[in-house]
N, C-alpha and C. Protein backbone atom coordinates (compact mmCIF):
# COMPACT_ATOMS: atom_id res chain seq x y z
N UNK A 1 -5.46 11.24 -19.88
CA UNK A 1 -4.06 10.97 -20.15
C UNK A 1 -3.32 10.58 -18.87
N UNK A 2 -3.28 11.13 -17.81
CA UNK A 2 -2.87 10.78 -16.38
C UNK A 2 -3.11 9.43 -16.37
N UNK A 3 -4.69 9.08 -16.09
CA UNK A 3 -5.09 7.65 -15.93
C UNK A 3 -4.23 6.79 -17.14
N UNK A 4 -3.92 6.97 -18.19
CA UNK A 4 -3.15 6.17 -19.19
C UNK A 4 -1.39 6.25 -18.21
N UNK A 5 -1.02 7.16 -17.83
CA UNK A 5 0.18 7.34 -17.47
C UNK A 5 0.50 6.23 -16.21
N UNK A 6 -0.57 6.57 -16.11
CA UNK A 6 -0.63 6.07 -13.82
C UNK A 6 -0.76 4.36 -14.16
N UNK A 7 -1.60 3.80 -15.32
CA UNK A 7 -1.29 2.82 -15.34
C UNK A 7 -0.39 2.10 -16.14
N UNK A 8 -0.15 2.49 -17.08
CA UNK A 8 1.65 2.07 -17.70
C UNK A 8 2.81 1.92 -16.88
N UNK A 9 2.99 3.17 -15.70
CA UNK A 9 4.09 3.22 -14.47
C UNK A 9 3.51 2.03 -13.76
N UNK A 10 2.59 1.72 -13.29
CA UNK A 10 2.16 0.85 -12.48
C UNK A 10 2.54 -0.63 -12.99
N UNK A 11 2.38 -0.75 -14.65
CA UNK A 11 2.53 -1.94 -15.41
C UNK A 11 4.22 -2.14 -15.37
N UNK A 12 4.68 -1.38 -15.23
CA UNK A 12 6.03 -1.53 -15.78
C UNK A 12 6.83 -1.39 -13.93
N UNK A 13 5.97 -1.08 -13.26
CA UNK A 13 6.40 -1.19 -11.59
C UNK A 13 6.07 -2.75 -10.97
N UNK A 14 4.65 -3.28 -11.78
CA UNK A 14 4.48 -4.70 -11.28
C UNK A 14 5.91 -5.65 -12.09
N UNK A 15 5.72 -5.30 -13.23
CA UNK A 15 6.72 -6.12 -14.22
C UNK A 15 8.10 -5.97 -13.50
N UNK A 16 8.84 -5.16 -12.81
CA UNK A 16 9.77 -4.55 -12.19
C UNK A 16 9.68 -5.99 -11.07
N UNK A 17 8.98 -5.58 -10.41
CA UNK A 17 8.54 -6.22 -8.71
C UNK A 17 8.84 -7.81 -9.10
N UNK A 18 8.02 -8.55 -10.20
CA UNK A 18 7.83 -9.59 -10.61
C UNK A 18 9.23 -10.36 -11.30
N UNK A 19 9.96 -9.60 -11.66
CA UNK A 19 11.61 -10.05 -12.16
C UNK A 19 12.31 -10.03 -11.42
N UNK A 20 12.36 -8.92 -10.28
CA UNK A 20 13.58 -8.58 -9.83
C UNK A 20 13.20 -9.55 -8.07
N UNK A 21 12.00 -9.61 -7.58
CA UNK A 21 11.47 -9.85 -6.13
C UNK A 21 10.76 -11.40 -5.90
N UNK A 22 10.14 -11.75 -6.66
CA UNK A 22 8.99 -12.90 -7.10
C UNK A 22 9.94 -14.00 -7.46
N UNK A 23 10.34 -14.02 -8.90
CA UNK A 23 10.88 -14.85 -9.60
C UNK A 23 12.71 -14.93 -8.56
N UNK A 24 13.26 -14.19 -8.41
CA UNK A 24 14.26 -14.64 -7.38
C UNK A 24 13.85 -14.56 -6.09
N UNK A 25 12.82 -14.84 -5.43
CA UNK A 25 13.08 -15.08 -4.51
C UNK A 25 13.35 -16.50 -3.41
N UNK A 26 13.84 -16.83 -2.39
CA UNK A 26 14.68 -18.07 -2.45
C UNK A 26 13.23 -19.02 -1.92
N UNK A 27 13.09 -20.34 -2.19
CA UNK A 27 12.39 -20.95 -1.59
C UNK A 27 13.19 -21.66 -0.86
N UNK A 28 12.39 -22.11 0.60
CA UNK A 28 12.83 -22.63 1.82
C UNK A 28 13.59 -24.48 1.32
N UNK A 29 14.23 -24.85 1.82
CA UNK A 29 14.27 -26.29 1.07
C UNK A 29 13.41 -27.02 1.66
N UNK A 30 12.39 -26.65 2.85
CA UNK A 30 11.32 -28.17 3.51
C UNK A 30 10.25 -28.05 2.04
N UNK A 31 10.29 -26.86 1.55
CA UNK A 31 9.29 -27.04 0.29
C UNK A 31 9.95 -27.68 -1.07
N UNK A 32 11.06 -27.58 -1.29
CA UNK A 32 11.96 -28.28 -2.50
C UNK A 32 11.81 -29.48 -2.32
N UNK A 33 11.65 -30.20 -1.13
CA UNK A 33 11.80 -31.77 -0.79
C UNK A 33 10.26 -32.34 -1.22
N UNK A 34 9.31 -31.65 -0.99
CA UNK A 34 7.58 -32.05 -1.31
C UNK A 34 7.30 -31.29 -3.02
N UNK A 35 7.23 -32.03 -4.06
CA UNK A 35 6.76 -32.16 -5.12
C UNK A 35 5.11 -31.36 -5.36
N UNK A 36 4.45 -32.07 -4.42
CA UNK A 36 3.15 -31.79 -4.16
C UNK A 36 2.72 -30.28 -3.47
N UNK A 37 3.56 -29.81 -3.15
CA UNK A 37 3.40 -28.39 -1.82
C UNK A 37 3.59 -27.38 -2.97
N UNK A 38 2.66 -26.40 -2.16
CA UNK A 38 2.58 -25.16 -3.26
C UNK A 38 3.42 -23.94 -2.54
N UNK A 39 4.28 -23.73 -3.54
CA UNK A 39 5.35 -22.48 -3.01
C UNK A 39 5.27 -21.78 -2.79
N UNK A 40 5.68 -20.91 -1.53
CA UNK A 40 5.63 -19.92 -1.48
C UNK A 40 5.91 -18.71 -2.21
N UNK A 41 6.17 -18.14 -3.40
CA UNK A 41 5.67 -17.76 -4.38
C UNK A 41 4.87 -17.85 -5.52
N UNK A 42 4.13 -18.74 -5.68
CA UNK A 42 2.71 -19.00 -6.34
C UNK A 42 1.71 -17.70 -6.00
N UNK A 43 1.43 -17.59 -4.87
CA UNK A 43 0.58 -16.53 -5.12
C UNK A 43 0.89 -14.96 -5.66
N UNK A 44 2.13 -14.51 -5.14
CA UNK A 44 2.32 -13.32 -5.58
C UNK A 44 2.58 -13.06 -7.19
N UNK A 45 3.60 -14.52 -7.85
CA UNK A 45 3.18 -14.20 -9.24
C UNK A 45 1.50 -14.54 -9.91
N UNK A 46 0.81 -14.98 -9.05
CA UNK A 46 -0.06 -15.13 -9.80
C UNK A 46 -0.97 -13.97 -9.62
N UNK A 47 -0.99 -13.25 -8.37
CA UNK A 47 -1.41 -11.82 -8.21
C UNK A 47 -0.96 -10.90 -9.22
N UNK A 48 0.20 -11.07 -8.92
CA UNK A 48 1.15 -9.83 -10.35
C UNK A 48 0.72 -10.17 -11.89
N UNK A 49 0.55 -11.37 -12.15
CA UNK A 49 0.67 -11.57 -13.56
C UNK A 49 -1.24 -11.27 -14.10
N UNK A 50 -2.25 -10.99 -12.93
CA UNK A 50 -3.21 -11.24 -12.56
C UNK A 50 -3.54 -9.28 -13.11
N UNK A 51 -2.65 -9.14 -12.14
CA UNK A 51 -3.09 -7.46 -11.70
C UNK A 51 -2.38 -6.73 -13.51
N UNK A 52 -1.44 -7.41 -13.90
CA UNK A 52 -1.17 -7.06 -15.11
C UNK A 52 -1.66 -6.97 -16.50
N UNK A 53 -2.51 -7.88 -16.33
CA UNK A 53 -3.15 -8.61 -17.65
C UNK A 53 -4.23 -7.65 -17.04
N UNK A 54 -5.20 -7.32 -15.83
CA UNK A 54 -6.45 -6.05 -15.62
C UNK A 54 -5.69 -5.07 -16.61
N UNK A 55 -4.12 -4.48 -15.74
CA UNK A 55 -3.70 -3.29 -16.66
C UNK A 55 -3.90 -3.26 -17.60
N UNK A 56 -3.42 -4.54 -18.31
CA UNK A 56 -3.63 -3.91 -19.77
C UNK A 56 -4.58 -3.86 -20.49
N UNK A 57 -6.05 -4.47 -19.70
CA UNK A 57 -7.04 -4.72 -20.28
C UNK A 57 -7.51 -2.88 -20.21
N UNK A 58 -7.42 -2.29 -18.89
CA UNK A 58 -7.52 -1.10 -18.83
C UNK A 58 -6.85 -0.42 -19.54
N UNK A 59 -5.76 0.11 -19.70
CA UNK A 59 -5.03 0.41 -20.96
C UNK A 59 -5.57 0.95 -22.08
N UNK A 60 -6.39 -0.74 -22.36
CA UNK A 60 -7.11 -0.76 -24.05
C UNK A 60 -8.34 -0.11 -24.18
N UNK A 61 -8.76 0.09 -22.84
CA UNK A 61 -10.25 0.45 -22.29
C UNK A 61 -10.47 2.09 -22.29
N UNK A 62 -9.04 2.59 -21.71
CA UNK A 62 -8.87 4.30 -21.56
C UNK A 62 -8.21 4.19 -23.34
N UNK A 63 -8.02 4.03 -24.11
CA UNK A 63 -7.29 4.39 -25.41
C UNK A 63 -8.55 4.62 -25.83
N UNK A 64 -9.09 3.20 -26.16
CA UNK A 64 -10.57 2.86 -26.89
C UNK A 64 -11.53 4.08 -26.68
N UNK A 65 -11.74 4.66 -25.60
CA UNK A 65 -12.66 5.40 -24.89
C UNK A 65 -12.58 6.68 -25.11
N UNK A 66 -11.12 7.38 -25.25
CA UNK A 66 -10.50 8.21 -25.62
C UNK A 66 -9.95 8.87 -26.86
N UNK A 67 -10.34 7.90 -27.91
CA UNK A 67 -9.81 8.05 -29.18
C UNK A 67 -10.32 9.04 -29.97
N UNK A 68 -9.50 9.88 -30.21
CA UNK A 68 -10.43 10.90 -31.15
C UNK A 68 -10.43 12.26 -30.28
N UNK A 69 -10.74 12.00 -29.00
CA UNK A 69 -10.80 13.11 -27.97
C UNK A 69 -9.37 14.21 -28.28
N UNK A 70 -10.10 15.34 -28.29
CA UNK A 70 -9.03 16.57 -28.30
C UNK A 70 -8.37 16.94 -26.97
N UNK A 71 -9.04 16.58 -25.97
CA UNK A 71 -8.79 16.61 -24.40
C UNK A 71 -7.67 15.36 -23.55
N UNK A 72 -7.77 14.84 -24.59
CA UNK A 72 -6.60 13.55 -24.85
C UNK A 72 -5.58 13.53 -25.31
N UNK A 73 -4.62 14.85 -24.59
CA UNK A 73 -3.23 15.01 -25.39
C UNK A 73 -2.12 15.05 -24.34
N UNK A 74 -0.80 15.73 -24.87
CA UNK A 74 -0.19 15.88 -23.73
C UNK A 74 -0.01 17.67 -22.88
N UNK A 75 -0.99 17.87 -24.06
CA UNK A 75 -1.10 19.16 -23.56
C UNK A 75 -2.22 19.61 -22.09
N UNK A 76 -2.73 18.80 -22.66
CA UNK A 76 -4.36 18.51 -21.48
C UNK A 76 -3.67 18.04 -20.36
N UNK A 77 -2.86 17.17 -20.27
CA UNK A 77 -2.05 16.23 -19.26
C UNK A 77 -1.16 17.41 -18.77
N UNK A 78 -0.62 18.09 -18.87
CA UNK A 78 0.35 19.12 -18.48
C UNK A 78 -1.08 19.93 -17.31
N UNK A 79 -1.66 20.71 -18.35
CA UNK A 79 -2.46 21.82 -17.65
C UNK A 79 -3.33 20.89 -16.29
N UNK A 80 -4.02 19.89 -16.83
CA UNK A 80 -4.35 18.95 -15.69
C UNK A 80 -3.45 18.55 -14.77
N UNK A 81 -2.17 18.49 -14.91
CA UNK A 81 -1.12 18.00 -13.79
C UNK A 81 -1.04 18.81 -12.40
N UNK A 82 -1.81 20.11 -12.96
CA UNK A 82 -1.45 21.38 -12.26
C UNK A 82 -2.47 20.96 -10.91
N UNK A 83 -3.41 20.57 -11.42
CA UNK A 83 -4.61 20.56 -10.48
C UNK A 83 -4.55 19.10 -9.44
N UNK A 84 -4.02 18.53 -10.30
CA UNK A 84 -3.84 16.78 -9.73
C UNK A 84 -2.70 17.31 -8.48
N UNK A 85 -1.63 18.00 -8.66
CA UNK A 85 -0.48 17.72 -7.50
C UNK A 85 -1.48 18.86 -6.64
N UNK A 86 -2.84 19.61 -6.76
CA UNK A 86 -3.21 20.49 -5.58
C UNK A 86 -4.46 19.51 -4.41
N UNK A 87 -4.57 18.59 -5.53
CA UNK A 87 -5.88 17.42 -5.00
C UNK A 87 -5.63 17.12 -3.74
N UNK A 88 -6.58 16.01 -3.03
CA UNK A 88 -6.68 15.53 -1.75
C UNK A 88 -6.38 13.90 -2.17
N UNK A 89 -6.13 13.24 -3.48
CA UNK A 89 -5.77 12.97 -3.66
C UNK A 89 -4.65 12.73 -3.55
N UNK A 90 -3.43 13.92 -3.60
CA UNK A 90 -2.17 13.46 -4.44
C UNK A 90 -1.85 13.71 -2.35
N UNK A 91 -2.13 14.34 -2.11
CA UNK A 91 -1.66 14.65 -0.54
C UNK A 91 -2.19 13.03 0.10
N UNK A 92 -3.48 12.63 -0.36
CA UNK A 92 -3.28 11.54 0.36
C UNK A 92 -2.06 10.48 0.05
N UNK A 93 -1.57 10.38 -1.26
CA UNK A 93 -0.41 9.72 -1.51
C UNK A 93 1.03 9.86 -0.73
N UNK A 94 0.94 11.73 -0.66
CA UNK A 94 2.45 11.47 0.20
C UNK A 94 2.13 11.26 1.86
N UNK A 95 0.42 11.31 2.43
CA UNK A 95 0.52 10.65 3.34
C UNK A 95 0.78 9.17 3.61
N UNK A 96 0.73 8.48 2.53
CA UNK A 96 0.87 7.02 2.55
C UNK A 96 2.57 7.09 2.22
N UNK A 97 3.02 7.51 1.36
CA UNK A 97 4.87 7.42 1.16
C UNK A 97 5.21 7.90 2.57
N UNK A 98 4.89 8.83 3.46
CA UNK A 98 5.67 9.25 4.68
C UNK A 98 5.02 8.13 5.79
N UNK A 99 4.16 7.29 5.79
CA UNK A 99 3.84 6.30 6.59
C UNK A 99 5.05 4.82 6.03
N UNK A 100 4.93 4.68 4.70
CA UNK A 100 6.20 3.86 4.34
C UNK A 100 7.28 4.16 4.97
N UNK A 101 7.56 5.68 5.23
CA UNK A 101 9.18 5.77 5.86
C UNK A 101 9.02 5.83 7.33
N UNK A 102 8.18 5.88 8.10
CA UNK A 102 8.11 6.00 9.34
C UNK A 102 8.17 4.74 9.76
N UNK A 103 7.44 3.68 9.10
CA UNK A 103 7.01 2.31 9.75
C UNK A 103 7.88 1.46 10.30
N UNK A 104 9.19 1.51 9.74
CA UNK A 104 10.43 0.70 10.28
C UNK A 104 10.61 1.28 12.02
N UNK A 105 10.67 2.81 12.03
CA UNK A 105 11.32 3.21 12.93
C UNK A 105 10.09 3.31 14.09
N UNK A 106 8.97 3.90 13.69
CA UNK A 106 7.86 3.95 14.61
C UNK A 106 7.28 2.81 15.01
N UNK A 107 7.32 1.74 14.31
CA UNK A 107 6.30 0.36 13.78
C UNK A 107 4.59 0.67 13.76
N UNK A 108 4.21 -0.36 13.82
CA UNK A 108 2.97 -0.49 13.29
C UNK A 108 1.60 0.45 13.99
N UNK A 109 1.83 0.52 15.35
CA UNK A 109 0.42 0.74 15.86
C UNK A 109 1.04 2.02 15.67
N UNK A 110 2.32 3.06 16.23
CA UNK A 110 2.18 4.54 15.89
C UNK A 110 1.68 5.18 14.13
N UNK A 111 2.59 4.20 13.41
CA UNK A 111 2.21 4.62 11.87
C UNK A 111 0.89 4.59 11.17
N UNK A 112 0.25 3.14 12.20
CA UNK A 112 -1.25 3.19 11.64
C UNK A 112 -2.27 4.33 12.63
N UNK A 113 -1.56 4.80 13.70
CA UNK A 113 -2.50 5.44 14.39
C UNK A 113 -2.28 7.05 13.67
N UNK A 114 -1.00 7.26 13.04
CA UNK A 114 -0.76 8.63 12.01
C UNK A 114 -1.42 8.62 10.86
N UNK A 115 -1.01 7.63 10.32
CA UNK A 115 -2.01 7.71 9.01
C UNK A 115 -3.47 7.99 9.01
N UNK A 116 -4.12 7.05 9.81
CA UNK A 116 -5.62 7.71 10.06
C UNK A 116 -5.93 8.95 10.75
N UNK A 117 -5.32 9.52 11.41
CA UNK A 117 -4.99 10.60 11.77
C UNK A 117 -5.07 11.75 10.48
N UNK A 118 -4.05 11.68 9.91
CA UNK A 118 -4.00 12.33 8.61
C UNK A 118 -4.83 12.35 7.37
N UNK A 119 -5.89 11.51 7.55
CA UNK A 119 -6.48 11.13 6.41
C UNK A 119 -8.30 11.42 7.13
N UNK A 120 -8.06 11.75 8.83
CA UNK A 120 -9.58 11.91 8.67
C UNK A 120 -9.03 13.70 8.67
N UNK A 121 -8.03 14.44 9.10
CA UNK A 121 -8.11 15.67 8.65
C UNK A 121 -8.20 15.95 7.49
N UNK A 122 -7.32 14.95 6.14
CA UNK A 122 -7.52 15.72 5.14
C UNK A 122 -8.95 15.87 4.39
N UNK A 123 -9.96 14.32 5.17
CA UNK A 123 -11.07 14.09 4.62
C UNK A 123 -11.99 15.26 5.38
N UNK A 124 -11.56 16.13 6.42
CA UNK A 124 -12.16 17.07 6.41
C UNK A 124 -12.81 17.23 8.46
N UNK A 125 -12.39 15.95 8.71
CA UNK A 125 -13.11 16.12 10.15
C UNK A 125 -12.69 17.23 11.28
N UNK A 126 -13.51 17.22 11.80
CA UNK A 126 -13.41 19.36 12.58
C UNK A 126 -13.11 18.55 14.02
N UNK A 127 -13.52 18.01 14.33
CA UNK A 127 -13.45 17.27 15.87
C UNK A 127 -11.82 16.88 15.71
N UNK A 128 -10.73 17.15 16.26
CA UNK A 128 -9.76 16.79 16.61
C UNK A 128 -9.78 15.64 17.37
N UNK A 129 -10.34 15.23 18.48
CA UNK A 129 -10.51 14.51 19.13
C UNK A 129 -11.00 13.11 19.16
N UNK A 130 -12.02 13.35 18.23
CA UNK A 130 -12.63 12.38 17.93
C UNK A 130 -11.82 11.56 17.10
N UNK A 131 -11.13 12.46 15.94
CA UNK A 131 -10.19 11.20 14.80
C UNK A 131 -8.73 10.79 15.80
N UNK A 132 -8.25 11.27 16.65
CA UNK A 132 -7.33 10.82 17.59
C UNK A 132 -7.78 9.66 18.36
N UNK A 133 -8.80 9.61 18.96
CA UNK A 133 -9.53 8.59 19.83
C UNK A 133 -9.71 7.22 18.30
N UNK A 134 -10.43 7.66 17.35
CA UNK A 134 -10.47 6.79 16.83
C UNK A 134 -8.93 6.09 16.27
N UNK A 135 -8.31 6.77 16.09
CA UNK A 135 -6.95 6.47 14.92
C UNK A 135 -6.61 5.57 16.25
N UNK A 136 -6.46 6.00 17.45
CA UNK A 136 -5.19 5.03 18.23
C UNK A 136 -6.45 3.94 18.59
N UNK A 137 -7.34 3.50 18.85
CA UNK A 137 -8.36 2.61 18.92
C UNK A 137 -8.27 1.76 17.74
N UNK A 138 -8.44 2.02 16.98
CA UNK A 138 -8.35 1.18 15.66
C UNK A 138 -7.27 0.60 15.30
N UNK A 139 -5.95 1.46 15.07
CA UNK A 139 -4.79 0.90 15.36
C UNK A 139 -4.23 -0.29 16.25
N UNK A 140 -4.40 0.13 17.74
CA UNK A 140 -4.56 -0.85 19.00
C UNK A 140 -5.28 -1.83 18.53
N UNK A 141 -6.63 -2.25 18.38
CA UNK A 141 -7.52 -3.12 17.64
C UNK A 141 -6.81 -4.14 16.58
N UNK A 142 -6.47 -3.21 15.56
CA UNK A 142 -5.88 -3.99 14.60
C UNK A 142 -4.24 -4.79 14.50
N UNK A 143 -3.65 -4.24 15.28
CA UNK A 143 -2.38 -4.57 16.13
C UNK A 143 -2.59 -5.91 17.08
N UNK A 144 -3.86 -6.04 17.75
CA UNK A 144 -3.98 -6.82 18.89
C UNK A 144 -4.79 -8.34 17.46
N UNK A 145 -5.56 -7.91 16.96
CA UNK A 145 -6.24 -9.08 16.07
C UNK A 145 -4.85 -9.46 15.09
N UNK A 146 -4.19 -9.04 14.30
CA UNK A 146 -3.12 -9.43 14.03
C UNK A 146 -2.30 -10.06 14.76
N UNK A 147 -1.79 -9.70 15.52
CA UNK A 147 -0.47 -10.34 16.09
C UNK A 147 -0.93 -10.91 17.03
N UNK A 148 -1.89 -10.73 17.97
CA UNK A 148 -2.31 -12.35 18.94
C UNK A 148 -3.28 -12.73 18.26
N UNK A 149 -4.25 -12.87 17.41
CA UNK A 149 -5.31 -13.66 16.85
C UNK A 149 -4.77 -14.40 15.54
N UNK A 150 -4.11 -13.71 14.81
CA UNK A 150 -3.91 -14.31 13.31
C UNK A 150 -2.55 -14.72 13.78
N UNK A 151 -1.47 -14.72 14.27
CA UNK A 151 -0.27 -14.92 14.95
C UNK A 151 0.56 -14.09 13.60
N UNK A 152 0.74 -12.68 12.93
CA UNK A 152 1.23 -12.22 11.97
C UNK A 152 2.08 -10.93 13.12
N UNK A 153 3.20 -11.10 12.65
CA UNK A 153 4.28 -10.64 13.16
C UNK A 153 4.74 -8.88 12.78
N UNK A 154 3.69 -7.91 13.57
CA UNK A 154 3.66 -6.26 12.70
C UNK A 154 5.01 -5.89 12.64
N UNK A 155 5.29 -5.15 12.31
CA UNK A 155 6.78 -4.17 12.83
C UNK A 155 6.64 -3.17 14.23
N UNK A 156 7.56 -3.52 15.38
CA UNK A 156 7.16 -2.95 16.33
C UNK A 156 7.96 -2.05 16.28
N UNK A 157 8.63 -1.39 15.47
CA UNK A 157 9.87 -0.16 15.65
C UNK A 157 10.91 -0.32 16.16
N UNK A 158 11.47 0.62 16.38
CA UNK A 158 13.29 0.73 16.57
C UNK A 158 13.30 1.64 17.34
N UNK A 159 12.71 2.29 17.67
CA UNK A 159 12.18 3.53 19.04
C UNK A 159 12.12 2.09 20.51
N UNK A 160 13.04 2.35 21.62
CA UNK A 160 12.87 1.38 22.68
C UNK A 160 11.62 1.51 22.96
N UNK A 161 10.82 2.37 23.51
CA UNK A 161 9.64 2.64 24.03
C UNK A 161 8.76 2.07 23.87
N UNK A 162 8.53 2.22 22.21
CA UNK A 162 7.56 1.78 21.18
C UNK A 162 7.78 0.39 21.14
N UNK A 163 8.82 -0.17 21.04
CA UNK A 163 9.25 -1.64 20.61
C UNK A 163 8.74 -2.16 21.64
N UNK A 164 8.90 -1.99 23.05
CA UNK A 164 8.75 -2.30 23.84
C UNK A 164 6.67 -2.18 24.24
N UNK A 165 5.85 -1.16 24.00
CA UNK A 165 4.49 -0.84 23.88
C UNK A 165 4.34 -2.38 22.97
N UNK A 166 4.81 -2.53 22.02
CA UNK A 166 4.37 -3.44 21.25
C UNK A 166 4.83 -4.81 21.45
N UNK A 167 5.74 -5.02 21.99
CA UNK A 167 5.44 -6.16 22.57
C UNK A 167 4.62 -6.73 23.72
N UNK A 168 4.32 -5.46 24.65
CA UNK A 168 3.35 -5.62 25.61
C UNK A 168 1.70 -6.05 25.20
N UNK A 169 1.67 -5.07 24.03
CA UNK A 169 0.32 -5.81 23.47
C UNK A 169 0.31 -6.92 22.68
N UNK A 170 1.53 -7.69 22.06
CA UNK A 170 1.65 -8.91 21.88
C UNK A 170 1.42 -9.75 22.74
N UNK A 171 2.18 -9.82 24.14
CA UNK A 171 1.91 -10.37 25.59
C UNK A 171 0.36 -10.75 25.76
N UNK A 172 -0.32 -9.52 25.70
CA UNK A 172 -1.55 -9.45 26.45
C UNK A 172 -2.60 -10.35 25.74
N UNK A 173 -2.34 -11.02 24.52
CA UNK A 173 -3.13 -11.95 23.74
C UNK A 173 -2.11 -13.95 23.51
């Protein structure tokens, strides 16, 4: 029942995204002038309308699968809820929502060097050291191939320090 829940919110969060973000969003006019040029929103509705039509194929897939099941109620969904918000799961989620709110202010290489951080403790690693060494390595890494190799523009934060760290490793490529 969860999995039915998690993807209905999700269906009705893409459908959300896709009306309100996609479909208004403004195109540049050097693309209005070329007939032939593909817009910069083409791909995201076609991702969304893409990832929607899976949902609902899934949807039909957890009903179908489920039908008949006594364990398939909303009673099951309650007592199961209990266990879902104690998971490593649901903690990995609000580690990803508290990396959403950090990222503006920290930018990219501190938030990605927290998140992995947080995610090799919750996955269990005993070496402190080792997931620190790795998290800011990987981060750094992926910060430096982005923004001097692919030329994609991270968020460097709103912290001077940081803003400033990150443009230095922009520099250096």
């Amino acid at each position: 029942m969860f999995e039915l829940i998690c993807n209905a919110l999700l269906f009705v969060f893409l459908g959300f995204t896709y009306f309100t973000h996609v479909i208004e969003a403004k195109i540049p006019k050097s693309y209005l002038k070329n007939p032939n040029v593909l817009h910069p929103s083409a791909w995201p509705k076609a991702i969304i309308i893409l990832l929607m039509i899976c949902i609902v194929i899934n949807i039909y897939k957890i009903i179908k699968k489920n039908k008949g099941n006594p364990e398939f109620g909303f009673s099951a969904f309650v007592k199961n809820s209990k266990e879902f918000f104690k998971s490593k799961m649901f903690l990995g989620m609000l580690i990803l929502i508290a990396a959403a709110f950090i990222l503006e202010p920290l930018g990219f290489v501190v938030t990605a060097a927290l998140t992995m951080f947080a995610y090799g403790i919750l996955l269990g690693e005993k070496k402190i050291w080792r997931i620190a060494l790795i998290s800011v390595g990987v981060a750094l890494l992926m910060h430096i191939l982005f923004s001097g190799l692919l030329n994609v523009t991270l968020p460097r934060g709103t912290v001077p320090f940081l803003r400033n760290f990150a443009l230095f490793l922009e520099n250096l490529f």
